[in-house]
Protein backbone atom coordinates (compact mmCIF):
# COMPACT_ATOMS: atom_id res chain seq x y z
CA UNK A 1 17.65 -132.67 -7.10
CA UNK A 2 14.91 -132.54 -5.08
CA UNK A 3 16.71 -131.43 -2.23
CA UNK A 4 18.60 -128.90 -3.86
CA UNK A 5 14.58 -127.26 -5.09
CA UNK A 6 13.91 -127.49 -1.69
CA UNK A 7 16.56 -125.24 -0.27
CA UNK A 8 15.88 -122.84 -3.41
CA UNK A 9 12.35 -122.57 -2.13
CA UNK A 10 13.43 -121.74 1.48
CA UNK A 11 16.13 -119.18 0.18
CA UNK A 12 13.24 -117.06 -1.56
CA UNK A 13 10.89 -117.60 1.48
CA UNK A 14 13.42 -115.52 3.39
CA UNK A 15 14.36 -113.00 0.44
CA UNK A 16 10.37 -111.52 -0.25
CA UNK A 17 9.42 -110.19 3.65
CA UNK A 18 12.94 -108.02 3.14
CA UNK A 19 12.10 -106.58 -0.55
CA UNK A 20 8.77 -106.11 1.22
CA UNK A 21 9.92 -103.96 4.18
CA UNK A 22 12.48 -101.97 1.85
CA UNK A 23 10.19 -98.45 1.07
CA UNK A 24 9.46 -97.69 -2.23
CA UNK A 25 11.99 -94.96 -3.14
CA UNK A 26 9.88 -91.27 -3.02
CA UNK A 27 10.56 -88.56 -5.28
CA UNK A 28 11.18 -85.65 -2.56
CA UNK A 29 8.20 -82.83 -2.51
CA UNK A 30 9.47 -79.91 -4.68
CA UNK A 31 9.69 -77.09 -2.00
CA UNK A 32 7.11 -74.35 -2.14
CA UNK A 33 8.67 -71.10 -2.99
CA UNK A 34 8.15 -68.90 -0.33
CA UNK A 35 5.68 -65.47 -1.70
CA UNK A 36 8.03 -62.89 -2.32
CA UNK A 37 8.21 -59.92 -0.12
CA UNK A 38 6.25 -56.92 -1.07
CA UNK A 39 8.62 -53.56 -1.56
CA UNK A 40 8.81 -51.38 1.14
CA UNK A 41 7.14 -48.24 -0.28
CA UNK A 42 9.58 -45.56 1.10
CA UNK A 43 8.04 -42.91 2.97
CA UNK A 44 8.47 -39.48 1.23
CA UNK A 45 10.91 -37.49 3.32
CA UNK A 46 8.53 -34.60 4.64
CA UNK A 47 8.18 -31.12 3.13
CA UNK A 48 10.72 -28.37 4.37
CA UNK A 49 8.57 -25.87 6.26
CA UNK A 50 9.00 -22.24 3.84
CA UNK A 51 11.43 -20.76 5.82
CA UNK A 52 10.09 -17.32 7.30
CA UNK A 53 10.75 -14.06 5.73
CA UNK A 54 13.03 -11.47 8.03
CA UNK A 55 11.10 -9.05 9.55
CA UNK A 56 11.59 -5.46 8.00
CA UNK A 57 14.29 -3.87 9.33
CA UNK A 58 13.19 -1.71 11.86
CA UNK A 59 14.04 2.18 10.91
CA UNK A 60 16.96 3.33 13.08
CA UNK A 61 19.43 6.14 13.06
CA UNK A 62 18.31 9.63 14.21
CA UNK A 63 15.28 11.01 12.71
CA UNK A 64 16.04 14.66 10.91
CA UNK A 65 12.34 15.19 9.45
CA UNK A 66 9.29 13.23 10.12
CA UNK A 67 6.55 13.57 7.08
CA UNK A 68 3.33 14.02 8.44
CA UNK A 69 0.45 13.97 5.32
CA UNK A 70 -3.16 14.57 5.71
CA UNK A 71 -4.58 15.24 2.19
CA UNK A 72 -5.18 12.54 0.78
CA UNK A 73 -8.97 10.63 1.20
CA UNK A 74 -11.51 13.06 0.03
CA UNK A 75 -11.78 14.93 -3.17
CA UNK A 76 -13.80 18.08 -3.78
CA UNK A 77 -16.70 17.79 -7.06
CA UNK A 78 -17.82 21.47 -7.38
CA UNK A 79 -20.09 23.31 -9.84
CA UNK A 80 -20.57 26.97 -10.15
CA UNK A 81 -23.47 29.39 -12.33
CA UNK A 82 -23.19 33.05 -12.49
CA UNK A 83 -24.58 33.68 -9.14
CA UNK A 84 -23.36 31.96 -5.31
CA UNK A 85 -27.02 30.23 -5.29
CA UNK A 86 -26.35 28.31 -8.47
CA UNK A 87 -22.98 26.57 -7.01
CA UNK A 88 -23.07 23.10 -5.94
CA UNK A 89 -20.32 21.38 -3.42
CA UNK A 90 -19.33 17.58 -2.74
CA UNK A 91 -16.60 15.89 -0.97
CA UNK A 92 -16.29 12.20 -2.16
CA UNK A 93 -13.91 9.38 -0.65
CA UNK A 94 -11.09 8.27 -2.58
CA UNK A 95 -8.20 6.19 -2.20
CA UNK A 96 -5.76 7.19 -4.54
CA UNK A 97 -2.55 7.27 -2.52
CA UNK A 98 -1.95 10.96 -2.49
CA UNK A 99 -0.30 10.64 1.14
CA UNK A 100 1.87 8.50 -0.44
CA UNK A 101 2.54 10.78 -3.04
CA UNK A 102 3.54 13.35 -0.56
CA UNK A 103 5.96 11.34 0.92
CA UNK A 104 7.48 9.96 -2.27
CA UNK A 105 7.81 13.48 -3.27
CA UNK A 106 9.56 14.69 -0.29
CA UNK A 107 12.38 11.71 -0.19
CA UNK A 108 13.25 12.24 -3.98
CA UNK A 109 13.29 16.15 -2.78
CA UNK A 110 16.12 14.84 -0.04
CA UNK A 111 17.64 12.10 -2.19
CA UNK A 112 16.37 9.64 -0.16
CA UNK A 113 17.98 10.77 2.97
CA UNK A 114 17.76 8.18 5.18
CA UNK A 115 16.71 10.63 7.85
CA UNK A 116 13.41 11.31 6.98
CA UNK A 117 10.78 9.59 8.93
CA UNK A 118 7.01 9.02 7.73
CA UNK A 119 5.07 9.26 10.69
CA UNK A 120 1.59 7.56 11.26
CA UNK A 121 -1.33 9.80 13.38
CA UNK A 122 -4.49 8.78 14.87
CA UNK A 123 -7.42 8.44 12.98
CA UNK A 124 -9.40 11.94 13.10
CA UNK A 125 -6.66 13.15 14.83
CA UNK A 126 -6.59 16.41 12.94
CA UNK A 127 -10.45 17.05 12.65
CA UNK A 128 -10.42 20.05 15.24
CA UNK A 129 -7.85 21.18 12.73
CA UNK A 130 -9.91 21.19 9.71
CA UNK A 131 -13.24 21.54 11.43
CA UNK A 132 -12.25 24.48 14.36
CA UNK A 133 -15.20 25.41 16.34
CA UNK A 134 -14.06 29.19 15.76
CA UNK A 135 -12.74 30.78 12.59
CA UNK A 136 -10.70 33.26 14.13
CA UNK A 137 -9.47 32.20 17.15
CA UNK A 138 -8.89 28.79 17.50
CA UNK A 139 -8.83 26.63 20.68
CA UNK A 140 -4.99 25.66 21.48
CA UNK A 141 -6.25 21.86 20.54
CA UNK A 142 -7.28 22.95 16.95
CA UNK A 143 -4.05 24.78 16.36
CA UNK A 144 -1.79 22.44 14.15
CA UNK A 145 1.52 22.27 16.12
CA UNK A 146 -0.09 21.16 19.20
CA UNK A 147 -2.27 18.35 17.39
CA UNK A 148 1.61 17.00 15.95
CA UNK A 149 2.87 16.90 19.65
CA UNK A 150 -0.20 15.07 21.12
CA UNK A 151 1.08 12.30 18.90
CA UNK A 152 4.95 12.63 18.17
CA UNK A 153 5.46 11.80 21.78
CA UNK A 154 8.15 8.88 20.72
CA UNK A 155 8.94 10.28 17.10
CA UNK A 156 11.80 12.33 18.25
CA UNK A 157 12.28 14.19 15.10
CA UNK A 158 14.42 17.21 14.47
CA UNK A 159 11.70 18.70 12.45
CA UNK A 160 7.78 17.87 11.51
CA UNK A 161 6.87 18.54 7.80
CA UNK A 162 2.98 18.74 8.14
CA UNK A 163 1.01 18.33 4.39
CA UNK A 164 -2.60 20.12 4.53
CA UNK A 165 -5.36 21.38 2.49
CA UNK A 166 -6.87 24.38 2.69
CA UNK A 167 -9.64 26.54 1.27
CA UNK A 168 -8.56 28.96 -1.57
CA UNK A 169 -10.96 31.40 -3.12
CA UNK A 170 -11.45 31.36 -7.14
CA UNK A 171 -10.11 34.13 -8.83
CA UNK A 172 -12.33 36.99 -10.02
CA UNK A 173 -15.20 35.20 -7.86
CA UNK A 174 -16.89 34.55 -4.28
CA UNK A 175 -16.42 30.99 -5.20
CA UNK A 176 -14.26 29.29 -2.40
CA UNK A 177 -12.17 26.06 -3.74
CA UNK A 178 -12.08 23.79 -1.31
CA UNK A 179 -8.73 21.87 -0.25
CA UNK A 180 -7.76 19.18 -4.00
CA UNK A 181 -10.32 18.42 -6.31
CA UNK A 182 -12.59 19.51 -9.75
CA UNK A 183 -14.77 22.24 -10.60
CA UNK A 184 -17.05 23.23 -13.30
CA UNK A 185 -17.86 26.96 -14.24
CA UNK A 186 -20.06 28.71 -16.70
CA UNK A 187 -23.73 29.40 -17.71
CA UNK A 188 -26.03 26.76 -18.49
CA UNK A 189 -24.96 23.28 -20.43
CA UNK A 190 -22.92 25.20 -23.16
CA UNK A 191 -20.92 27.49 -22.03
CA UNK A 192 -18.83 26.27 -19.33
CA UNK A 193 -15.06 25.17 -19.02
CA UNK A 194 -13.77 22.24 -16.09
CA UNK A 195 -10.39 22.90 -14.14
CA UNK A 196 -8.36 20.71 -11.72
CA UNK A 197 -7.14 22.61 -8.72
CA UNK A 198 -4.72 21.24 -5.57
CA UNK A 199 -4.64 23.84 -2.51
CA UNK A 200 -1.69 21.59 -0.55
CA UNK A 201 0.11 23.92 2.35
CA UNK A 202 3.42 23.10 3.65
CA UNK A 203 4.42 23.67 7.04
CA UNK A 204 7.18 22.82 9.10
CA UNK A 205 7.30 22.46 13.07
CA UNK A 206 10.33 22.43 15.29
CA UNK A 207 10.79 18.85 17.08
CA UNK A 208 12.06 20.24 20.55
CA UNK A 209 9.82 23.34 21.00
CA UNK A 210 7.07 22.44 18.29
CA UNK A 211 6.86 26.16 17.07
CA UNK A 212 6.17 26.30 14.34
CA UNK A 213 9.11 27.34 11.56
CA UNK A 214 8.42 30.76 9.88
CA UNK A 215 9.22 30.53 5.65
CA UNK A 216 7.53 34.14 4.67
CA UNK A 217 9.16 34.17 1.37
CA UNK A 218 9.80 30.10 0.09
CA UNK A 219 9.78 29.63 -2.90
CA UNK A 220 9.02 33.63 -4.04
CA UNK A 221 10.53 33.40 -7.47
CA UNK A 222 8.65 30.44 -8.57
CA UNK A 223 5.23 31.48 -7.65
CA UNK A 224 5.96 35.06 -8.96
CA UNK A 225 6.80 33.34 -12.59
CA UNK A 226 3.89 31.63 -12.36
CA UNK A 227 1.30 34.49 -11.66
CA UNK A 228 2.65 35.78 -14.67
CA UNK A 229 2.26 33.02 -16.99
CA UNK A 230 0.12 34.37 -19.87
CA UNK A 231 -1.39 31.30 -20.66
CA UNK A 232 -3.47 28.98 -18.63
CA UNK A 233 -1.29 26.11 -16.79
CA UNK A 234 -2.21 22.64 -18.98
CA UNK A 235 -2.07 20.70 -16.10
CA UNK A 236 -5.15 22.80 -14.59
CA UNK A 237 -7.25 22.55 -17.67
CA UNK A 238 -9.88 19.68 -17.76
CA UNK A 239 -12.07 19.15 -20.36
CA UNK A 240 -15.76 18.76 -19.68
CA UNK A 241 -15.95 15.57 -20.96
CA UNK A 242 -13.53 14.54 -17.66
CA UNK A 243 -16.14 16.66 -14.85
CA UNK A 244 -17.40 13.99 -12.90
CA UNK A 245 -21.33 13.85 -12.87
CA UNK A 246 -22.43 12.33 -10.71
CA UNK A 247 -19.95 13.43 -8.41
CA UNK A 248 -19.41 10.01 -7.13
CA UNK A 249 -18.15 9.02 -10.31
CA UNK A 250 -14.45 10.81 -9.37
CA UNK A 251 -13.72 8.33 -7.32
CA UNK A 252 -13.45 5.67 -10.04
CA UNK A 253 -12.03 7.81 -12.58
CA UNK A 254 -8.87 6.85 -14.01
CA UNK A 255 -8.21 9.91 -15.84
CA UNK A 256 -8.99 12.05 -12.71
CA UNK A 257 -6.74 10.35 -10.30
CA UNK A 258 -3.86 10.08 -13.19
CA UNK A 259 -4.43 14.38 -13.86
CA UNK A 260 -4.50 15.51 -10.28
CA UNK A 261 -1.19 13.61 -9.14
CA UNK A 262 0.22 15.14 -11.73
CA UNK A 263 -0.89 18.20 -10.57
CA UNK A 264 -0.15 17.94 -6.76
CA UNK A 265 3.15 16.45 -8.08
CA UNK A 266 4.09 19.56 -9.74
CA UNK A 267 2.87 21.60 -6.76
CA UNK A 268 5.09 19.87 -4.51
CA UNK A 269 8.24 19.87 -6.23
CA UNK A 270 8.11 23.71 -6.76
CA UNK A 271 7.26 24.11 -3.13
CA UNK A 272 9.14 21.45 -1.25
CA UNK A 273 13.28 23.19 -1.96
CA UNK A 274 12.30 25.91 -0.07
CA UNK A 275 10.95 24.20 2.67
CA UNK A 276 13.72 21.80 2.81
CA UNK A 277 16.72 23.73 2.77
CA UNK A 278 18.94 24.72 5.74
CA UNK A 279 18.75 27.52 7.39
């Protein structure tokens, strides 16, 4: 017995250094997850540049009449008494498109034939025209064909249609109307009456020689009916309330601009078929 304890003993002495030296089993560390990946934030795609107008077309073709218009930027306030000392005279800048008008007028007057031109000028191009150092004989600068060829150079234009002003005297007066505007007439601040007037000449110049085209009787029955009208024409009459006073005050005035293209509308489409047609 003893013996056999004594080998039991020396059995265990040689089991407990192995348990010893076998590692405790580890529970294995739980992985970190890894930090998720912020989105890409997706650049926006950039802008499509606006893609450029075309250029107007360029006009082209052969040019049968160029439209030349020089009426349009002052308008004429004037005030008459009985006598030539009582009248009173203004010109006053405006910008109511009445060059515009002109040409407007003239292309409905061709049915927008393609062949008419509107031709730019110089600024003060055509003051020795309206401001000639002579009245009755005028320097060959002043005279209006030869003002439309120092500029038309390039234009190369069958025919120039030039739109002036001129200076028209009142009828049954000394009283001179000068070029489109306004006048008041009468005695004192009760008695007077307001008209609209438009003196707008036509004239047309040859392209090649730049003589200017003779029309001695355009237009004869039109203006012969009207001279005999027995009433006043409506679109002349202005009522006083409309007279501009100050004078300055035209420029701004609705009513005014409205009533005298009316006027220089009407002018124009009685005069323009005669000017127009061929010869």
């Amino acid at each position: 017995m003893l013996r056999i304890a004594v080998s039991l003993i020396a059995l265990l002495s040689l089991l407990t250094p192995a348990v010893a030296q076998t590692p405790p089993a580890t529970t294995a560390p739980v992985a970190q997850s890894a930090p998720q990946a912020k989105p890409v934030a997706k650049k926006a795609a950039p802008k499509a540049k606006p893609t450029a107008k075309p250029p107007v077309a360029a006009e082209s073709g052969p040019c049968r009449l160029g439209v030349i218009s020089v009426i349009g930027d002052r308008y004429s306030v004037q005030k008459f008494g009985i006598t030539i000392y009582e009248a009173e005279a203004s010109e006053v800048p405006i910008d109511w498109g009445l060059d515009d008008l002109v040409f407007a007028r003239v292309r409905a007057a061709t049915n927008n034939d393609p062949g008419v031109r509107r031709i730019a000028y110089p600024k003060g191009v055509f003051e020795p025209f309206y401001n000639p150092k002579t009245i009755l004989i005028r320097d060959p600068g002043e005279r209006l064909p030869d003002i439309v060829r120092s500029f038309t150079a390039n234009a190369n234009c069958e025919r120039y249609l030039v739109a002036t002003t001129f200076k028209a005297e009142l009828p049954n007066s000394h009283m001179t109307l000068n070029g489109i505007g306004t006048y008041n007439q009468g005695v004192g601040g009760i008695l007077r009456h307001s008209h609209l007037f438009a003196n707008v000449a036509i004239t047309l110049i040859d392209g090649r020689s730049y003589e200017e085209i003779k029309r001695p009787f355009v237009n004869f029955g039109a203006n012969f009916a009207a001279s005999l009208r027995l009433t006043e024409d409506p679109l002349n009459k202005l009522d006083n309330s409309l007279f501009p006073a100050p004078p300055a005050a035209a420029s701004a005035s609705a009513a005014l601009r409205e009533r005298t293209r009316a006027l220089i509308t009407d002018r124009l489409d009685r005069g323009l078929p005669g000017y127009l047609k061929e010869e």
